[in-house]
PDB file of N, CA and C in Angstrom:
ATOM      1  N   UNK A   1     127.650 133.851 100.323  1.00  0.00           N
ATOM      2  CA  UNK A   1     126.580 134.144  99.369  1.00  0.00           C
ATOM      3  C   UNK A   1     126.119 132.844  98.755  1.00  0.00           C
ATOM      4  N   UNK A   2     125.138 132.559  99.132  1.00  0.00           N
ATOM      5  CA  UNK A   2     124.545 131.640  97.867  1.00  0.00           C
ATOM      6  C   UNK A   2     123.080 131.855  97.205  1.00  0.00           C
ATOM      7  N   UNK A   3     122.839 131.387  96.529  1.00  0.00           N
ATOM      8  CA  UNK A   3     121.969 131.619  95.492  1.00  0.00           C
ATOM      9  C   UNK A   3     121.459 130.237  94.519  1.00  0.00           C
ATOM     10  N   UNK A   4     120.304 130.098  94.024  1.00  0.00           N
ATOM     11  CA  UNK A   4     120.052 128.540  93.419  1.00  0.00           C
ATOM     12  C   UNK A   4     118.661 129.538  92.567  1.00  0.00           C
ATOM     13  N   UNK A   5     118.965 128.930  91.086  1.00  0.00           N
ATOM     14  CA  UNK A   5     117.811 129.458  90.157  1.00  0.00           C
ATOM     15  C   UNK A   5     116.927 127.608  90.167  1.00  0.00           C
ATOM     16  N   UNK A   6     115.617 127.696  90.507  1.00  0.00           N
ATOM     17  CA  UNK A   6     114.763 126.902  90.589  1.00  0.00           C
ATOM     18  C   UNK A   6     114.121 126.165  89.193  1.00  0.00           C
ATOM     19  N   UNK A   7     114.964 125.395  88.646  1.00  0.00           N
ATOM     20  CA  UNK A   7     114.552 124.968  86.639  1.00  0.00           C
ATOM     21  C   UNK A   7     114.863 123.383  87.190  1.00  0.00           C
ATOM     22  N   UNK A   8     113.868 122.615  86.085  1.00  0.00           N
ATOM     23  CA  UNK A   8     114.292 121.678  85.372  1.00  0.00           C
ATOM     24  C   UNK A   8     114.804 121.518  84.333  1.00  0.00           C
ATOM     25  N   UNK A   9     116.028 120.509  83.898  1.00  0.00           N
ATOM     26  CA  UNK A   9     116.413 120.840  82.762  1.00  0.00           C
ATOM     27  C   UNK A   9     116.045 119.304  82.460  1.00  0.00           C
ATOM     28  N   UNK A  10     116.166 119.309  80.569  1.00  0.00           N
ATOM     29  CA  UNK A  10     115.484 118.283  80.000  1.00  0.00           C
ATOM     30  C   UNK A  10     116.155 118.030  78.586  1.00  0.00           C
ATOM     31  N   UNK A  11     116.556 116.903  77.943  1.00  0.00           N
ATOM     32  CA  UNK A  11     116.725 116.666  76.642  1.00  0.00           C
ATOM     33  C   UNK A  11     115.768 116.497  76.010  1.00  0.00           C
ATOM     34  N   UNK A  12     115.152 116.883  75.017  1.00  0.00           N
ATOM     35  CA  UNK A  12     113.921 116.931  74.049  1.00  0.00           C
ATOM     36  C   UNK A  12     114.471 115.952  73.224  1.00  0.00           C
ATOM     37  N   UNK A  13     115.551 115.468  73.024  1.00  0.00           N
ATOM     38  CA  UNK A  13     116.258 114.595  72.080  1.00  0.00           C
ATOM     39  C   UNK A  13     115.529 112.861  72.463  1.00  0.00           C
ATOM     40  N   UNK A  14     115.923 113.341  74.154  1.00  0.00           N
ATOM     41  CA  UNK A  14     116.032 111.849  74.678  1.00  0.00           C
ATOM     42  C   UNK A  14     114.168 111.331  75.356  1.00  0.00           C
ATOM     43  N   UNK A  15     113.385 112.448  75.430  1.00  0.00           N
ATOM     44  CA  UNK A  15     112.319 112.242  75.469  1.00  0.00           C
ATOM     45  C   UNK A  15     111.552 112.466  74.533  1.00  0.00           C
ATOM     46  N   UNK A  16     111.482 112.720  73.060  1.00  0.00           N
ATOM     47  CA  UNK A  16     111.214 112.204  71.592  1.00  0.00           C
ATOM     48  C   UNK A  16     112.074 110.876  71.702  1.00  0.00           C
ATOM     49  N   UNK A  17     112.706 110.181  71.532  1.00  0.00           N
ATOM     50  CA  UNK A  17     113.362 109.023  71.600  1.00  0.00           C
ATOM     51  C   UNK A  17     112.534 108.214  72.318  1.00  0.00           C
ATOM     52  N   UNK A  18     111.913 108.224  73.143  1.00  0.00           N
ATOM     53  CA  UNK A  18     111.199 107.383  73.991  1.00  0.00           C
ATOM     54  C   UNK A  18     109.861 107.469  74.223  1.00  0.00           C
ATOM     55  N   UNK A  19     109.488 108.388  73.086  1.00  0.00           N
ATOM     56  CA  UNK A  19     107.606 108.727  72.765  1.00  0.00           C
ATOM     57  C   UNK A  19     107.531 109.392  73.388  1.00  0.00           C
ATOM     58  N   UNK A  20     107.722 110.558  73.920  1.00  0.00           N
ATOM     59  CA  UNK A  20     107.351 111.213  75.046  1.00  0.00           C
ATOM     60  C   UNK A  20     107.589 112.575  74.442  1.00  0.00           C
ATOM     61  N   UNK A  21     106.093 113.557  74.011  1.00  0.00           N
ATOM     62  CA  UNK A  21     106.438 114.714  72.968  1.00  0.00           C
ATOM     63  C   UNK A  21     106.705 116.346  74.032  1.00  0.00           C
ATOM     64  N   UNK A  22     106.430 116.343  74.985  1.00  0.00           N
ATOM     65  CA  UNK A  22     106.996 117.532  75.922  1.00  0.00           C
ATOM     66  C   UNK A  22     107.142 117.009  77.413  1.00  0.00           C
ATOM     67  N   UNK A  23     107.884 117.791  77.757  1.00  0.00           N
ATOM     68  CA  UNK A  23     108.383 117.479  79.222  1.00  0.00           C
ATOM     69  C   UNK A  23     107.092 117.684  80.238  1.00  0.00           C
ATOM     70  N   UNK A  24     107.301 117.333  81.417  1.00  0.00           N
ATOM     71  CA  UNK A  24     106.252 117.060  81.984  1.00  0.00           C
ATOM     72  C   UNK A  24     105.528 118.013  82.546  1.00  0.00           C
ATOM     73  N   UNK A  25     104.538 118.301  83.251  1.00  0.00           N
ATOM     74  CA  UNK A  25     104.005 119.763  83.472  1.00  0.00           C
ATOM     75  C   UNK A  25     103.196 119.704  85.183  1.00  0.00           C
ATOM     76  N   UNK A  26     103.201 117.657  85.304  1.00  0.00           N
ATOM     77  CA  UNK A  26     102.696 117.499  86.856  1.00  0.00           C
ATOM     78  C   UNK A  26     103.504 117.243  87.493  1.00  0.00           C
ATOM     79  N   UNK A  27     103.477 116.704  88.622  1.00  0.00           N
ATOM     80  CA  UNK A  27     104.120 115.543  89.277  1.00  0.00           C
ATOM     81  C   UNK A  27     104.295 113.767  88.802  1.00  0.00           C
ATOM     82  N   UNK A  28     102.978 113.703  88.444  1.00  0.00           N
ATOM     83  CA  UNK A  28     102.837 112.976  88.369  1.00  0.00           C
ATOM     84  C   UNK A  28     102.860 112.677  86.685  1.00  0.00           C
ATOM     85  N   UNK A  29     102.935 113.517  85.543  1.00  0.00           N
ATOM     86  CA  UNK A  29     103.765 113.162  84.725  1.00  0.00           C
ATOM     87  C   UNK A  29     105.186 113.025  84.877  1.00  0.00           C
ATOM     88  N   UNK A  30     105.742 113.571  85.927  1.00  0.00           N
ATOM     89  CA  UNK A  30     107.480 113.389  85.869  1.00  0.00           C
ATOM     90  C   UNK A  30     107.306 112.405  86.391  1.00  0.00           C
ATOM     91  N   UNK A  31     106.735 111.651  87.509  1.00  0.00           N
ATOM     92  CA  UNK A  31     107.074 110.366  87.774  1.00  0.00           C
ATOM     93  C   UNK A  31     106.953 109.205  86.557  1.00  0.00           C
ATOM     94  N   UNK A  32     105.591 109.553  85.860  1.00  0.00           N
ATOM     95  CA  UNK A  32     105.254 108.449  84.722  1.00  0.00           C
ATOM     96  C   UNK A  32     106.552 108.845  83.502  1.00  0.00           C
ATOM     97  N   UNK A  33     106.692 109.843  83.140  1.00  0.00           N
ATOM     98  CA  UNK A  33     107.822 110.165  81.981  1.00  0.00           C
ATOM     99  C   UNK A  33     109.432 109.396  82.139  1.00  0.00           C
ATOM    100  N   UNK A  34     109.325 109.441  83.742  1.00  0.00           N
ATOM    101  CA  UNK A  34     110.860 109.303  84.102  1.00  0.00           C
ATOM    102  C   UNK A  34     110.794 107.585  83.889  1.00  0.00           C
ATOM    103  N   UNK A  35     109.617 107.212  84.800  1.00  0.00           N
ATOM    104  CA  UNK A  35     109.702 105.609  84.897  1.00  0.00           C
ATOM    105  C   UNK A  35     109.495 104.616  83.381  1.00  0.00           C
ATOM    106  N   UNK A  36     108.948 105.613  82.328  1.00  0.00           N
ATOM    107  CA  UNK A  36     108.928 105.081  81.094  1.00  0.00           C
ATOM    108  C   UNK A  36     110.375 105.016  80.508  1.00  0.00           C
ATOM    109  N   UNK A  37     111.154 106.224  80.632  1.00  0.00           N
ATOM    110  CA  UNK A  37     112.073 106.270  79.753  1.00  0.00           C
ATOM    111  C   UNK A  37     112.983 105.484  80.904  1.00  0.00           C
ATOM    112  N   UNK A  38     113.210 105.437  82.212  1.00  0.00           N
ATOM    113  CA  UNK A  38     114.137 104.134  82.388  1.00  0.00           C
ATOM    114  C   UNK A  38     113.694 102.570  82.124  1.00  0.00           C
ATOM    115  N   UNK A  39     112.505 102.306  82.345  1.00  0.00           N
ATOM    116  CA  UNK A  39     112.426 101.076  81.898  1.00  0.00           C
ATOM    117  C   UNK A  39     112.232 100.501  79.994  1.00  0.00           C
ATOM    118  N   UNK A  40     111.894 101.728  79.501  1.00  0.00           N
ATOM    119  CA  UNK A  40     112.619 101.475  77.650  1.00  0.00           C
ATOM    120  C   UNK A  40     114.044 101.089  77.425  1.00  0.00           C
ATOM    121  N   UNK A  41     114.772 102.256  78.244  1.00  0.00           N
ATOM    122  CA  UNK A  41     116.045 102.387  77.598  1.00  0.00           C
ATOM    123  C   UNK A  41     116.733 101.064  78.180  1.00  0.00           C
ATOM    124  N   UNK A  42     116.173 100.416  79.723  1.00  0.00           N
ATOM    125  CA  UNK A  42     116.579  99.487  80.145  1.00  0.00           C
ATOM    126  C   UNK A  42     116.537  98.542  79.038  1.00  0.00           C
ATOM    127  N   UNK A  43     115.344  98.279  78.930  1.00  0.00           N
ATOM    128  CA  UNK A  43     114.746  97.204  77.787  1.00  0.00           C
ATOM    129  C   UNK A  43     115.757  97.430  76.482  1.00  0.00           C
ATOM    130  N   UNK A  44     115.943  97.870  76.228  1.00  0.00           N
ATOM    131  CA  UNK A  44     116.744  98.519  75.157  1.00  0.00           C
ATOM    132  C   UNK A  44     118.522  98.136  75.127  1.00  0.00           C
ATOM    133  N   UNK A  45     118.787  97.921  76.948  1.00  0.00           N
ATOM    134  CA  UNK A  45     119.889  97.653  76.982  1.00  0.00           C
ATOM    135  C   UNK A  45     120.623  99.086  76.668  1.00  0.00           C
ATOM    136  N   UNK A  46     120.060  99.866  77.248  1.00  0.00           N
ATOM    137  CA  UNK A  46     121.192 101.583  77.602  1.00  0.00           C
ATOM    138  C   UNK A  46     120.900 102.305  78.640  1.00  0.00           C
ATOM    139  N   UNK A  47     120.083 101.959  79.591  1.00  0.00           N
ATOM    140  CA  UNK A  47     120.222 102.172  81.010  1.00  0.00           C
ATOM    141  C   UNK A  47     120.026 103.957  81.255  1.00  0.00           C
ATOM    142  N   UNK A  48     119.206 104.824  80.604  1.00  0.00           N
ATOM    143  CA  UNK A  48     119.290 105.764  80.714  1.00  0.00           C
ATOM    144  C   UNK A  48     118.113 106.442  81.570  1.00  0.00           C
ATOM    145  N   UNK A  49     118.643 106.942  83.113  1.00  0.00           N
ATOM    146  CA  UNK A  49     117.942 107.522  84.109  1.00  0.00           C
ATOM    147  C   UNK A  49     116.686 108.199  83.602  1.00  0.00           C
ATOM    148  N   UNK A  50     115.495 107.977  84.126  1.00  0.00           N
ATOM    149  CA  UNK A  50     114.874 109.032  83.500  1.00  0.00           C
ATOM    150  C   UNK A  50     114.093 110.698  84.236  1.00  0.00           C
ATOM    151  N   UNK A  51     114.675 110.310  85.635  1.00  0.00           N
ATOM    152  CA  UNK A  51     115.408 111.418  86.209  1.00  0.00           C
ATOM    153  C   UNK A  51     116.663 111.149  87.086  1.00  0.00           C
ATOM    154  N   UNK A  52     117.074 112.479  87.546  1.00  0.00           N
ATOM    155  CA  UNK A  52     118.019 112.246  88.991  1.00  0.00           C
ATOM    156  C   UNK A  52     118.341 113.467  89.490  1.00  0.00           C
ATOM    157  N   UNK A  53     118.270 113.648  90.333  1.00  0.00           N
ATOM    158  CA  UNK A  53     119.163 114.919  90.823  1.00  0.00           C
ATOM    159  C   UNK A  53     120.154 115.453  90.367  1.00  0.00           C
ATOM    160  N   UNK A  54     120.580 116.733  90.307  1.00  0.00           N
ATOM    161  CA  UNK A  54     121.817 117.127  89.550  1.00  0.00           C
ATOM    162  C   UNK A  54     123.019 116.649  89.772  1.00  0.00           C
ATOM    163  N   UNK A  55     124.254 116.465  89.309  1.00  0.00           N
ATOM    164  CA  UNK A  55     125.139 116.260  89.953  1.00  0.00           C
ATOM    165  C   UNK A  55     125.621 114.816  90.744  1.00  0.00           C
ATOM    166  N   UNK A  56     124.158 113.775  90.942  1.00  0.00           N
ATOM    167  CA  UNK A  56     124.700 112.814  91.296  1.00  0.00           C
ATOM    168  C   UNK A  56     125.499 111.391  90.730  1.00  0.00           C
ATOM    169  N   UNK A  57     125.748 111.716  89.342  1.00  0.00           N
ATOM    170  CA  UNK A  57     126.607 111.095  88.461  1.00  0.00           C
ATOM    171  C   UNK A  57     126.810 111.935  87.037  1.00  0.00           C
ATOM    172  N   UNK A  58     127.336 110.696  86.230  1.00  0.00           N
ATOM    173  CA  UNK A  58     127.962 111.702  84.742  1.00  0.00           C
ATOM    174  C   UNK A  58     126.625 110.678  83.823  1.00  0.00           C
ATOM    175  N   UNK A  59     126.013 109.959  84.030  1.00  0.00           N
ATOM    176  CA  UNK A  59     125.572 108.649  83.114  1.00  0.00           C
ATOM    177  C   UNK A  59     124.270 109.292  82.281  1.00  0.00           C
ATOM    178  N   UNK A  60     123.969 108.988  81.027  1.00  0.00           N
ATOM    179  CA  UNK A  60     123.119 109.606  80.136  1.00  0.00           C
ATOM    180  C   UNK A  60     121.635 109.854  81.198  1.00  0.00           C
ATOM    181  N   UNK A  61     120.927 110.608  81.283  1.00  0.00           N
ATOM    182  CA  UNK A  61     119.800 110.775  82.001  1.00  0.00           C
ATOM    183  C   UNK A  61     118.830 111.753  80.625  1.00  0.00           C
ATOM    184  N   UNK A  62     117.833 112.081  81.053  1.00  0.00           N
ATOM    185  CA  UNK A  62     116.731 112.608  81.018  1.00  0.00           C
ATOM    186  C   UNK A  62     115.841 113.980  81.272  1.00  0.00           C
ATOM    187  N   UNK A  63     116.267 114.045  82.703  1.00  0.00           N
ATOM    188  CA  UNK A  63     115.301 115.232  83.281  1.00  0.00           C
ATOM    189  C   UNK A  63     116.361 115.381  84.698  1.00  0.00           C
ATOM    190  N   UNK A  64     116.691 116.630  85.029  1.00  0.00           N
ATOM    191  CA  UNK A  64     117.645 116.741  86.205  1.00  0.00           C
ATOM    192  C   UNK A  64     116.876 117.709  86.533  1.00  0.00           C
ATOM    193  N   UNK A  65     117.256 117.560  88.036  1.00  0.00           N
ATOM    194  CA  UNK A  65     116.118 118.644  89.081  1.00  0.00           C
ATOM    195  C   UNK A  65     117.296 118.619  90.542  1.00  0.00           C
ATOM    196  N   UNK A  66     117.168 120.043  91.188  1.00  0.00           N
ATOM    197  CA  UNK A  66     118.069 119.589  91.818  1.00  0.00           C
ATOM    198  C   UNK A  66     116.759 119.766  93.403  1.00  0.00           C
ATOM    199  N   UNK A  67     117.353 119.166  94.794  1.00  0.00           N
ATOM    200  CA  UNK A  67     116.893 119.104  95.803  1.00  0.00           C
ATOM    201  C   UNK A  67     115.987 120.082  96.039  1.00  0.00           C
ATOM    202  N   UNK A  68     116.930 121.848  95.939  1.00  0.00           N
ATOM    203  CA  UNK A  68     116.191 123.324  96.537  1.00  0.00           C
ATOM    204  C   UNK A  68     114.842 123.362  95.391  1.00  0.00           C
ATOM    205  N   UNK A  69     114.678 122.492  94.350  1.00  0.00           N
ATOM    206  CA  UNK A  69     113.211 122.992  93.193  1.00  0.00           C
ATOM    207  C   UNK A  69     112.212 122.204  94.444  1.00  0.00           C
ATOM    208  N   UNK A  70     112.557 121.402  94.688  1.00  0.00           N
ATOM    209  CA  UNK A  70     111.271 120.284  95.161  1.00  0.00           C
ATOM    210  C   UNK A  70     111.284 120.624  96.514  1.00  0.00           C
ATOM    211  N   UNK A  71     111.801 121.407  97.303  1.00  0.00           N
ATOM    212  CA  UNK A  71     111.978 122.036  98.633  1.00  0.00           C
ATOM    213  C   UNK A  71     111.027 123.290  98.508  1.00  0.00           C
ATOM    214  N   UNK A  72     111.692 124.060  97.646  1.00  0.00           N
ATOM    215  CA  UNK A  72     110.686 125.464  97.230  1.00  0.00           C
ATOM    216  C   UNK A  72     109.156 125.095  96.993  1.00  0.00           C
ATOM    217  N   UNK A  73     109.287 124.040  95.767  1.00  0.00           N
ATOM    218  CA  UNK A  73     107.934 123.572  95.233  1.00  0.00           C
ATOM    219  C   UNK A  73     107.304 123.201  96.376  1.00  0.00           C
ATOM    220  N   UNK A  74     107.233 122.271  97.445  1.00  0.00           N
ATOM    221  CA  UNK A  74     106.456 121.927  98.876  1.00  0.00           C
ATOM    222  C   UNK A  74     106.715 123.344  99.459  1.00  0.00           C
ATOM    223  N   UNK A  75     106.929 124.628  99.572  1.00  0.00           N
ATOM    224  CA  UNK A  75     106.831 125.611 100.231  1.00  0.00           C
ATOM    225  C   UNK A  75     107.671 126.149 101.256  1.00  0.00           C
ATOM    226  N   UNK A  76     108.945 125.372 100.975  1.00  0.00           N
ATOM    227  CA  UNK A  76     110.150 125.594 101.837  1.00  0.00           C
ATOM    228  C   UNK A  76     110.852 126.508 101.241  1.00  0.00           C
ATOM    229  N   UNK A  77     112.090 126.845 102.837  1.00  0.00           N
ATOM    230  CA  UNK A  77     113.376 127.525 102.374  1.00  0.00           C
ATOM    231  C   UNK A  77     114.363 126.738 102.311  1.00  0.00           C
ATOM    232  N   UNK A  78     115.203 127.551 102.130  1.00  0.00           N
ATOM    233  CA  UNK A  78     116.532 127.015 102.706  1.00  0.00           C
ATOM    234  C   UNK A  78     117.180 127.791 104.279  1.00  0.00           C
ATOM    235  N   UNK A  79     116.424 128.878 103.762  1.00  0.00           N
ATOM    236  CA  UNK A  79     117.263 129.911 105.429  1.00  0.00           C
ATOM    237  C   UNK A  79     115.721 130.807 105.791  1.00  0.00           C
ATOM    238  N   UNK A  80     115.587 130.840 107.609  1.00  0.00           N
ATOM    239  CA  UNK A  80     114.947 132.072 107.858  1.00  0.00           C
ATOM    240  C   UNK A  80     115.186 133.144 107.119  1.00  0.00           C
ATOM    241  N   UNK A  81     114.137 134.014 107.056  1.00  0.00           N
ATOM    242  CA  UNK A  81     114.090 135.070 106.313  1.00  0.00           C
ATOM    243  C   UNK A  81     115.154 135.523 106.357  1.00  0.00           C
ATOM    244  N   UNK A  82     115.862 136.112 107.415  1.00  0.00           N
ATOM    245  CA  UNK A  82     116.999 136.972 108.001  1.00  0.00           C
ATOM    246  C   UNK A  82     118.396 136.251 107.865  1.00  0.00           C
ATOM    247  N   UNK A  83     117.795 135.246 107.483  1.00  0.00           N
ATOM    248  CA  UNK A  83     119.122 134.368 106.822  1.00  0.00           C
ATOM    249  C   UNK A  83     120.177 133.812 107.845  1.00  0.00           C
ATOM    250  N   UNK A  84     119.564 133.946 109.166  1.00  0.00           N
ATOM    251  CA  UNK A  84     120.522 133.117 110.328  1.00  0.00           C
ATOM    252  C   UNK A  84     120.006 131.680 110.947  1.00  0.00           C
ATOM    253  N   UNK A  85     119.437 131.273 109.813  1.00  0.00           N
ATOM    254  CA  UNK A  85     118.852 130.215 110.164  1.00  0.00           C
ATOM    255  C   UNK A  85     118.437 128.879 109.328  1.00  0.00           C
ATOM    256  N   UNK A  86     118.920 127.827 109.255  1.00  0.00           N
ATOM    257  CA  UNK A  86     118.596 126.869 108.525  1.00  0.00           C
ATOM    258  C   UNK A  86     116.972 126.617 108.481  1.00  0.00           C
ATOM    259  N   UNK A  87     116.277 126.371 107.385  1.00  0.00           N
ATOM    260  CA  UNK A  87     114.797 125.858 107.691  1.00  0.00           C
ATOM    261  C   UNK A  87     114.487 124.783 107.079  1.00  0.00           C
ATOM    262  N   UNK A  88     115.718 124.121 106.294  1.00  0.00           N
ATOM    263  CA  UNK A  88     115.962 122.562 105.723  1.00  0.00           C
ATOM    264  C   UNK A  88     114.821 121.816 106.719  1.00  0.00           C
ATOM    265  N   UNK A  89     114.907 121.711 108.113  1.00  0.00           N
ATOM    266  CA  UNK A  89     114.769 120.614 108.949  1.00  0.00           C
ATOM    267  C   UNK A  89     113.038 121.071 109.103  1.00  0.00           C
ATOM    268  N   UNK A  90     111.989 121.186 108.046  1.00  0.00           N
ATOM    269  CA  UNK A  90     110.773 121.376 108.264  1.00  0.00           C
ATOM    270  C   UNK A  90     110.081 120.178 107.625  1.00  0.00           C
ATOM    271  N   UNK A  91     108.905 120.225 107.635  1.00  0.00           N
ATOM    272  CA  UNK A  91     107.987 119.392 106.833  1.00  0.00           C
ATOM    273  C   UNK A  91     108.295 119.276 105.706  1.00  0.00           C
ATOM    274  N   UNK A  92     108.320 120.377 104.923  1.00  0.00           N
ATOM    275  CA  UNK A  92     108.545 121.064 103.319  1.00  0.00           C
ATOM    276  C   UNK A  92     110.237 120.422 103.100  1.00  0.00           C
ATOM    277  N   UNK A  93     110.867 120.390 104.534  1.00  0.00           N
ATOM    278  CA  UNK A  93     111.733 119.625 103.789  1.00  0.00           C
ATOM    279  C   UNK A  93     111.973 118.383 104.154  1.00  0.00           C
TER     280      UNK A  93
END
């Protein structure tokens, strides 16, 4: 059985901290939001991601998203319908 609920999650703490008054709503605000708040916090001397994938460390971050959101979001699965089938290996993914 598996199963994956499709969210971003976000600190409102750490993006008020870095001027940034709601989370992002494009693409292309998550790219600009993320690349602001790592190169502040750099500047800043605290190194804090301003995204990453879930799970791929413990270090203060920002905005976590995991692989299956941005798979779904381009219009992918993970399995043929019938579920005997990987569909990872498409465009979408």
């Amino acid at each position: 059985l598996y199963f994956d609920v499709d969210v971003m999650l976000y600190r409102t703490d750490i993006l008020q901290q870095y001027g940034i008054a709601a989370p992002p709503k494009t693409w292309d605000e998550l790219k600009s939001t993320a690349a602001t708040i790592t190169a502040k916090s750099a500047e800043a001397g605290k190194k804090v991601a301003g995204w990453q994938f879930k799970g791929m460390d413990d270090h203060l971050n920002a905005i976590n998203s995991t692989w299956e959101s941005f798979l779904c979001q381009a219009g992918g699965t993970l399995t043929s319908p019938d579920f005997k089938t990987s569909t990872q290996n498409t465009e979408a993914g």
